[in-house]
N, C-alpha and C. Protein backbone atom coordinates (compact mmCIF):
# COMPACT_ATOMS: atom_id res chain seq x y z
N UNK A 1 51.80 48.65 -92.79
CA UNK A 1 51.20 47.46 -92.25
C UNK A 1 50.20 46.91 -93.25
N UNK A 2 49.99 45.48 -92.88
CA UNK A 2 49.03 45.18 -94.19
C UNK A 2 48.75 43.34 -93.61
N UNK A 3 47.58 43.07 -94.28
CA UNK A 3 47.16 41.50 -94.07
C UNK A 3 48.04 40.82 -94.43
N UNK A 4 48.17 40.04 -94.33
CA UNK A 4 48.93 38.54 -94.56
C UNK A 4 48.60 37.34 -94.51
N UNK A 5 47.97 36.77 -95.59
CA UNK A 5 47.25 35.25 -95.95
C UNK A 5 47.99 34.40 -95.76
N UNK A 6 47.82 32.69 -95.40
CA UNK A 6 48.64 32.22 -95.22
C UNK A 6 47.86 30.64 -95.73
N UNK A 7 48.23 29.80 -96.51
CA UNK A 7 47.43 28.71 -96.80
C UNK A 7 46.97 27.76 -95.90
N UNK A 8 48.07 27.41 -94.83
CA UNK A 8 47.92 27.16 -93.87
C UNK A 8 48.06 27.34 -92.59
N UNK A 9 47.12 27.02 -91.28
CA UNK A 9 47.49 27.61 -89.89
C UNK A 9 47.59 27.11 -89.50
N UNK A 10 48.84 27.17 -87.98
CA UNK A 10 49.34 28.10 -88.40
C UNK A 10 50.74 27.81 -89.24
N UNK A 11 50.88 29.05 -89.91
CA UNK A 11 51.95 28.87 -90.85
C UNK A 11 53.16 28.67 -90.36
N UNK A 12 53.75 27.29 -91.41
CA UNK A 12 55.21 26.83 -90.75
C UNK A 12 56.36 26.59 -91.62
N UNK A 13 55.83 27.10 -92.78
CA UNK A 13 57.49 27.75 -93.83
C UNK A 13 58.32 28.75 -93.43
N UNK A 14 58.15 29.85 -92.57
CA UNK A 14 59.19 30.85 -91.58
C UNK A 14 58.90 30.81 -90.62
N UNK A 15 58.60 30.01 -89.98
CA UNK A 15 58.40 30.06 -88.39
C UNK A 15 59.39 29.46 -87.20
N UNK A 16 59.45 29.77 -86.32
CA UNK A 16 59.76 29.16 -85.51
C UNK A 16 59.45 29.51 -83.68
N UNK A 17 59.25 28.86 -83.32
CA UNK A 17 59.01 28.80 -81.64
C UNK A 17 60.05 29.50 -80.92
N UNK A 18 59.47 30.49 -80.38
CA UNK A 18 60.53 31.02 -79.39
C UNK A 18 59.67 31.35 -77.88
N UNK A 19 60.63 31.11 -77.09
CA UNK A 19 60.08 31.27 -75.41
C UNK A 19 61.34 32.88 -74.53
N UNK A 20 60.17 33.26 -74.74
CA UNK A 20 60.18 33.87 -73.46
C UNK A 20 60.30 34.12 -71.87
N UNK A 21 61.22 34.26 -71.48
CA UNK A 21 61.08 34.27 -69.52
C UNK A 21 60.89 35.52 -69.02
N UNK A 22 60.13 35.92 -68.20
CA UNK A 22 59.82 36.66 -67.49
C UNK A 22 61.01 36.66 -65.71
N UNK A 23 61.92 37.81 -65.87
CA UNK A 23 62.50 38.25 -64.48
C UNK A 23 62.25 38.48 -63.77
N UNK A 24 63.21 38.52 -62.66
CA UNK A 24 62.36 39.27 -61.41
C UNK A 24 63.04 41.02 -61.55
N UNK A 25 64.12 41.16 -62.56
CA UNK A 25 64.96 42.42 -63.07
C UNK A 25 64.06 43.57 -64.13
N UNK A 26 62.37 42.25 -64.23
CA UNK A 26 61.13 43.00 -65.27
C UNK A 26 62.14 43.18 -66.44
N UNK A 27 62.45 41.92 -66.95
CA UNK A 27 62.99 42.07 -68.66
C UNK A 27 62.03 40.75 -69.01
N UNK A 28 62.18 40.81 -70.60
CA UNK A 28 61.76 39.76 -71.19
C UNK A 28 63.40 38.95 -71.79
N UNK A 29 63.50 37.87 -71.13
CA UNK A 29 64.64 37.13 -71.74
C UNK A 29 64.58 35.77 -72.38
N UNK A 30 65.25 35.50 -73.35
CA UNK A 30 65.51 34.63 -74.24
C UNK A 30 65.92 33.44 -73.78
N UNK A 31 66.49 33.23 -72.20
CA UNK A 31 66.70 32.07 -71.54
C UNK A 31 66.42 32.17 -70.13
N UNK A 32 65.97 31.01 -69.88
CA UNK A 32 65.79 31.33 -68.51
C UNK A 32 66.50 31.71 -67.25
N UNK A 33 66.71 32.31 -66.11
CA UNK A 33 67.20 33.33 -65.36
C UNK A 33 67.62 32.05 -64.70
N UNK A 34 69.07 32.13 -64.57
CA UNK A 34 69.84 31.30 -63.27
C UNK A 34 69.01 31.29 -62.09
N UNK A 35 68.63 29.95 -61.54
CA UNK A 35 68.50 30.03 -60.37
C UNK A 35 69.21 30.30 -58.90
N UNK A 36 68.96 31.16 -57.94
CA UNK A 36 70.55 31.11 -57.10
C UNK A 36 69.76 31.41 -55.44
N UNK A 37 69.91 31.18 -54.96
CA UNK A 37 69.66 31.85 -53.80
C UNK A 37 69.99 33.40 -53.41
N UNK A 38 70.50 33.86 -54.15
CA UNK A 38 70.98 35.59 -53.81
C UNK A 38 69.56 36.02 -54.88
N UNK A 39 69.03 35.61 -55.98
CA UNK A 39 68.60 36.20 -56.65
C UNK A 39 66.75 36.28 -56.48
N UNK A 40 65.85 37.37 -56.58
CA UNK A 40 65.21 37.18 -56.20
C UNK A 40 64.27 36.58 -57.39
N UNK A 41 63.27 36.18 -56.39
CA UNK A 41 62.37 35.18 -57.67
C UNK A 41 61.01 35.44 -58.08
N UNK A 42 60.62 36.58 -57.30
CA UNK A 42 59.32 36.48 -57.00
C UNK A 42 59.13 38.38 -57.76
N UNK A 43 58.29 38.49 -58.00
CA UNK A 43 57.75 40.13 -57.97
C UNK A 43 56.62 40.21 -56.87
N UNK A 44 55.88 41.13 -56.34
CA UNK A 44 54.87 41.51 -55.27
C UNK A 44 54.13 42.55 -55.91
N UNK A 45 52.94 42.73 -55.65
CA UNK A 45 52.26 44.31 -55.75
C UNK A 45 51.20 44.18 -55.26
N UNK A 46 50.82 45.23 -54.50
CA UNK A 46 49.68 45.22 -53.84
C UNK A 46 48.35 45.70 -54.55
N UNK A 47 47.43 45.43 -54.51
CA UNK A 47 45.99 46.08 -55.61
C UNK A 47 45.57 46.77 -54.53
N UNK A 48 44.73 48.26 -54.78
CA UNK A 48 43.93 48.74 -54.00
C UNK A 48 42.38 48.82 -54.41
N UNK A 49 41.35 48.12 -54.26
CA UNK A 49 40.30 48.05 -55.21
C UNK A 49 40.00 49.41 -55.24
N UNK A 50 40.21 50.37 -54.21
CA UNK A 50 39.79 51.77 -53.82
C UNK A 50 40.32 52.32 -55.09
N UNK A 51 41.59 52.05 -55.62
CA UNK A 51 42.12 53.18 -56.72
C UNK A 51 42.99 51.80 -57.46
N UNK A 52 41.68 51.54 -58.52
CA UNK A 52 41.74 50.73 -59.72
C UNK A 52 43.01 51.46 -60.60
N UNK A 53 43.40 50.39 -61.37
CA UNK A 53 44.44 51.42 -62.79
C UNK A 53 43.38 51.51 -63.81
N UNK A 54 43.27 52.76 -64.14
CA UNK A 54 42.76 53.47 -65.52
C UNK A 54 43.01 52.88 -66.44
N UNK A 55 42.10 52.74 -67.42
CA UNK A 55 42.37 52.15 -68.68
C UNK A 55 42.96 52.88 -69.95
N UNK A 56 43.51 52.61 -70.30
CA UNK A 56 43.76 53.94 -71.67
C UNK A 56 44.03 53.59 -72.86
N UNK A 57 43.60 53.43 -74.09
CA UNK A 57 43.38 52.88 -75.24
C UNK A 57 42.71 51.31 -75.29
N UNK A 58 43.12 50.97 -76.42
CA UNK A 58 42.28 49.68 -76.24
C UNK A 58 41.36 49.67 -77.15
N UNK A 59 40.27 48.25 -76.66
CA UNK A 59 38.93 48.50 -78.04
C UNK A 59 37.98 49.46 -76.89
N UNK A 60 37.41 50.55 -77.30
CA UNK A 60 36.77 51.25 -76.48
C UNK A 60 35.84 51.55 -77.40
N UNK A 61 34.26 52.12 -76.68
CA UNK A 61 33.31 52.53 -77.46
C UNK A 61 33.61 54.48 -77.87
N UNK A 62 34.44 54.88 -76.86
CA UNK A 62 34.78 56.51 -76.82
C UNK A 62 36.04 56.41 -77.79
N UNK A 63 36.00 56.88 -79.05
CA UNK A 63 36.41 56.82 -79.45
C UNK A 63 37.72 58.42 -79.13
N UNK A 64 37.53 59.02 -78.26
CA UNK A 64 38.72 59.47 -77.67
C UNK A 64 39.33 58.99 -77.42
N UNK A 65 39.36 56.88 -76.82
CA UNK A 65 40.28 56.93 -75.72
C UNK A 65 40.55 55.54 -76.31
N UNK A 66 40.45 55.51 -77.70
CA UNK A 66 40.42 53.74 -77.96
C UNK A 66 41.51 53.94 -78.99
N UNK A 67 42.29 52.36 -79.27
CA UNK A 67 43.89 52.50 -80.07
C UNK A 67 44.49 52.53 -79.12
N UNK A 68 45.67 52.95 -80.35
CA UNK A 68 46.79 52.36 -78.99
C UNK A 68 47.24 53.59 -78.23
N UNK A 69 47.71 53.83 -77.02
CA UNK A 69 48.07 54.40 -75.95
C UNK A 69 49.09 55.00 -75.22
N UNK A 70 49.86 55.77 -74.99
CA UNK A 70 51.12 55.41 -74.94
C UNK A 70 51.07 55.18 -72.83
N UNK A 71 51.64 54.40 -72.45
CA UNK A 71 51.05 53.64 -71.21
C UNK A 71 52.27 53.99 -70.43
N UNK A 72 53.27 54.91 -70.57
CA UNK A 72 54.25 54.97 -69.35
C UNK A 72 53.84 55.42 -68.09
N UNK A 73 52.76 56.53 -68.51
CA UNK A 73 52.48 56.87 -66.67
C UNK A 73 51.73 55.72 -66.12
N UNK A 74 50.51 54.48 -66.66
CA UNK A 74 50.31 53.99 -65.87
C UNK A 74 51.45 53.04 -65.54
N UNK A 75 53.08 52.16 -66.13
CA UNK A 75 53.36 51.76 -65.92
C UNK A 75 54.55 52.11 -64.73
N UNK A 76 54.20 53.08 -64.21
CA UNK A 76 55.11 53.82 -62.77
C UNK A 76 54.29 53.24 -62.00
N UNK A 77 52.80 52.98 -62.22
CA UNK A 77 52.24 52.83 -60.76
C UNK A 77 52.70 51.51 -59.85
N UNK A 78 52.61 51.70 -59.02
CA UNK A 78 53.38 50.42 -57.95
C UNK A 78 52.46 49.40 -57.89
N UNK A 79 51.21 49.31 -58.42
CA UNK A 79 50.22 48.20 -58.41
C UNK A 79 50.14 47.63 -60.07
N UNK A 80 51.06 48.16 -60.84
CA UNK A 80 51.41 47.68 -62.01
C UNK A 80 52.69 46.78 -62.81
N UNK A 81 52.64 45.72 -62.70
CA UNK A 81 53.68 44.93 -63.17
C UNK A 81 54.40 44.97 -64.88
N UNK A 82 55.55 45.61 -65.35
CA UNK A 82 55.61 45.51 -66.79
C UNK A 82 57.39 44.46 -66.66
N UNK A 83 56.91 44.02 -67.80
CA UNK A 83 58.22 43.47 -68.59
C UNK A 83 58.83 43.97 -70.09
N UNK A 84 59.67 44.22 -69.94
CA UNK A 84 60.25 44.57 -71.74
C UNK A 84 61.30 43.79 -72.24
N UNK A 85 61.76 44.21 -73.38
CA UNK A 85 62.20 43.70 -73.74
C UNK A 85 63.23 44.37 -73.92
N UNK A 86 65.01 44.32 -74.55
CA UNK A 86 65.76 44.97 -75.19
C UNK A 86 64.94 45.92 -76.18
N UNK A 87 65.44 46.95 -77.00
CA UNK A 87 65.30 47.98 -77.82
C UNK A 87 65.28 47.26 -79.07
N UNK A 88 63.95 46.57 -80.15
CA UNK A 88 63.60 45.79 -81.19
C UNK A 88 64.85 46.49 -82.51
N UNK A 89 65.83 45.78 -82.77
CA UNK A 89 66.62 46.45 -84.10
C UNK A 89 66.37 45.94 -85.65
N UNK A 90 65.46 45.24 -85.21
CA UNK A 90 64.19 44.91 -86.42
C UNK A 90 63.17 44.42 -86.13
N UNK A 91 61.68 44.47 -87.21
CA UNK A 91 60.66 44.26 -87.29
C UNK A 91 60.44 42.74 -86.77
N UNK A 92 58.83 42.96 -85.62
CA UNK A 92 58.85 41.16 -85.15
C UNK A 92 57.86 41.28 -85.38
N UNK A 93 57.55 40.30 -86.34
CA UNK A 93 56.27 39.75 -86.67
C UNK A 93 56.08 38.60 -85.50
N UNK A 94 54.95 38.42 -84.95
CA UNK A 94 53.86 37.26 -84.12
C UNK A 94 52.70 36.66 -84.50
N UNK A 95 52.99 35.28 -85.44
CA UNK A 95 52.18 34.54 -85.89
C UNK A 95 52.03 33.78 -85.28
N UNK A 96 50.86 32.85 -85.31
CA UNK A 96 50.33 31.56 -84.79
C UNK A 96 49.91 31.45 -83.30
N UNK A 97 49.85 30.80 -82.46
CA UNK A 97 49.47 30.80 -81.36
C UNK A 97 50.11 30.83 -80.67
N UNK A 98 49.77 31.65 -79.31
CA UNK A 98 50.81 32.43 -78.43
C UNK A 98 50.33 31.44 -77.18
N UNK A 99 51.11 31.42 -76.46
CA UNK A 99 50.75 30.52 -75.15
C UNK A 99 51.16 31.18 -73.90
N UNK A 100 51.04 31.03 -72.88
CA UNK A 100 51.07 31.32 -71.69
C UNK A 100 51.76 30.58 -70.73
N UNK A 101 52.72 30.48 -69.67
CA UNK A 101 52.33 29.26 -68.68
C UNK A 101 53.39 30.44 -67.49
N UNK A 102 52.26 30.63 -66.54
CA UNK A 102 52.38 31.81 -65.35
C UNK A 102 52.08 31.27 -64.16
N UNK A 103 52.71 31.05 -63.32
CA UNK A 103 52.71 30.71 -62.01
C UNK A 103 51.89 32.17 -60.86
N UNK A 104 51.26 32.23 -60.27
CA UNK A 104 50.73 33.39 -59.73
C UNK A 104 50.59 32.77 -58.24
N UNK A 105 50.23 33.76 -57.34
CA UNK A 105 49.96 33.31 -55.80
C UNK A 105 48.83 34.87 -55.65
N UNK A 106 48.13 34.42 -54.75
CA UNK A 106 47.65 35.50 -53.88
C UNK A 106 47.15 35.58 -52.61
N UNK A 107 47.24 36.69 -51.70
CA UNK A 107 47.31 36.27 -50.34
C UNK A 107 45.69 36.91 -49.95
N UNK A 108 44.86 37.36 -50.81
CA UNK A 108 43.16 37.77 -50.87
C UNK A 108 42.89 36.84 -50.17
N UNK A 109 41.58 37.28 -49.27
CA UNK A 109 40.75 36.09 -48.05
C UNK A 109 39.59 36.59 -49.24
């Protein structure tokens, strides 16, 4: 691994825009998921404030528990949402600015 300068930001001599969709099958896909009535659309999970998810790596001041993590047991928990992706068969670089756009609901009083 190593820095990478770039004259300008963000850099747009190898770049290109790609989007992401989020399933309800928890994949990361390259187009967006047919809409259908059989299919479901939504994910659910309930939070218990009583039993928070643990944190584990990260920027931390304990330097026991900071870096990266390997996160499968918290991602079993049922108050934890993950998405992946296929198995990477080469290196992905992520330059420039990443964006977001997430629809959420919650049923909290």
């Amino acid at each position: 691994q190593r820095w990478k300068g770039y004259a300008k930001w963000p850099p747009t001599n190898s770049t290109r825009e790609t989007s992401l969709w989020l399933t309800s099958a928890r994949r990361l896909a390259l187009s967006p998921p047919a809409l259908s009535r059989k299919v479901e659309r939504t994910l659910c999970f309930r939070y218990d404030p009583a039993n928070p998810t643990p944190a584990l790596g990260g920027p931390s001041f304990n330097p026991f528990n900071s870096g990266a993590r390997n996160q499968r047991a918290l991602e079993r928990r049922g108050d934890v949402v993950v998405f992946s992706s296929p198995v990477l068969r080469r290196a992905l670089v992520v330059v420039g600015y990443v964006r977001l756009r997430l629809r959420a609901a919650s049923s909290a009083r």
